[in-house]
Protein backbone atom coordinates (compact mmCIF):
# COMPACT_ATOMS: atom_id res chain seq x y z
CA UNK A 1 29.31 85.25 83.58
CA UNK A 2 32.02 84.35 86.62
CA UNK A 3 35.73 84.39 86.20
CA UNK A 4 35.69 80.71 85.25
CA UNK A 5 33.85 80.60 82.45
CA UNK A 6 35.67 83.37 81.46
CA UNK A 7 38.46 81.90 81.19
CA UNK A 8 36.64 78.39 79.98
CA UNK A 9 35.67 80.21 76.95
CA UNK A 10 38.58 81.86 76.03
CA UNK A 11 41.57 79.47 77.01
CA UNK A 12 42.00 78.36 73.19
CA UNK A 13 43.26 82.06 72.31
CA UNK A 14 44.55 83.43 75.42
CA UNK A 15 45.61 80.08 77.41
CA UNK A 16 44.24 78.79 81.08
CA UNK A 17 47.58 80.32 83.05
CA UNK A 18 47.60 83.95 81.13
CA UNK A 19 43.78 84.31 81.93
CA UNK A 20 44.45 82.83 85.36
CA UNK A 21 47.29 85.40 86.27
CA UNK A 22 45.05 88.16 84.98
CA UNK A 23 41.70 87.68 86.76
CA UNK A 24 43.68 86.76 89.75
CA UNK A 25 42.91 83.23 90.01
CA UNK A 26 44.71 80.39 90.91
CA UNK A 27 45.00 77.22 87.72
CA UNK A 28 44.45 75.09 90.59
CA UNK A 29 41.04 76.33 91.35
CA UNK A 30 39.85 76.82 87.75
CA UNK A 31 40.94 72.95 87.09
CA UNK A 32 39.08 71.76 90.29
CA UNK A 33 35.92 73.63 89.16
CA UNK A 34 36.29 72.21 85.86
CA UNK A 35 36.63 68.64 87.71
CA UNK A 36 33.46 69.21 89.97
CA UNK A 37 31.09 71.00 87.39
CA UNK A 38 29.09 67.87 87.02
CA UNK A 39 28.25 67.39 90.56
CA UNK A 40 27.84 71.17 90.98
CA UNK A 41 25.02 70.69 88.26
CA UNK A 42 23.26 67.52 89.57
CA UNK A 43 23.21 69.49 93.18
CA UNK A 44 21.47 72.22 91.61
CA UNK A 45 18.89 70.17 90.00
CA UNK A 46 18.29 68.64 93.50
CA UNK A 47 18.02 72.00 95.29
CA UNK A 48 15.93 72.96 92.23
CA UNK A 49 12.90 70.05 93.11
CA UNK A 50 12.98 70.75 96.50
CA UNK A 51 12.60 74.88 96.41
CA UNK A 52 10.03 73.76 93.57
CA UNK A 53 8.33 71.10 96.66
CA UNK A 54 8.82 73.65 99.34
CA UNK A 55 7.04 76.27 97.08
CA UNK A 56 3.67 74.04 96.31
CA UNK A 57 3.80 72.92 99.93
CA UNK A 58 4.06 77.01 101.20
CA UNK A 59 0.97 77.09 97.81
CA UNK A 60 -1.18 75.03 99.41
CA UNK A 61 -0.69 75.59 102.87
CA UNK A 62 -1.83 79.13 102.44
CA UNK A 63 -5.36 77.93 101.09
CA UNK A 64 -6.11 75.38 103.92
């Protein structure tokens, strides 16, 4: 688990700045990583078929 999602999951009880000022983070960056989660996931899903196409390719390669 990273700092973020640390503080994700407990902002309800503990609040976003408190956690923040503890971990040593700034709001600003735990708000823009909240913002840009979703294209931080559909990256990874992109990067995720092509190590998956590089892999077969590297597969089959080695057998020809």
């Amino acid at each position: 688990m990273n700092r973020y999602q640390f503080v994700d999951d407990h902002q309800r009880r503990h609040g976003v700045k408190r956690l923040c000022d503890i971990l040593g983070l700034a709001r600003s960056s735990f708000y823009y990583r909240r913002r840009t989660a979703s294209a931080r996931a559909a990256r990874q899903t992109v990067e995720a078929g092509i190590a998956a196409r590089i892999r077969k390719v590297h597969q089959v390669s080695a057998y020809t």
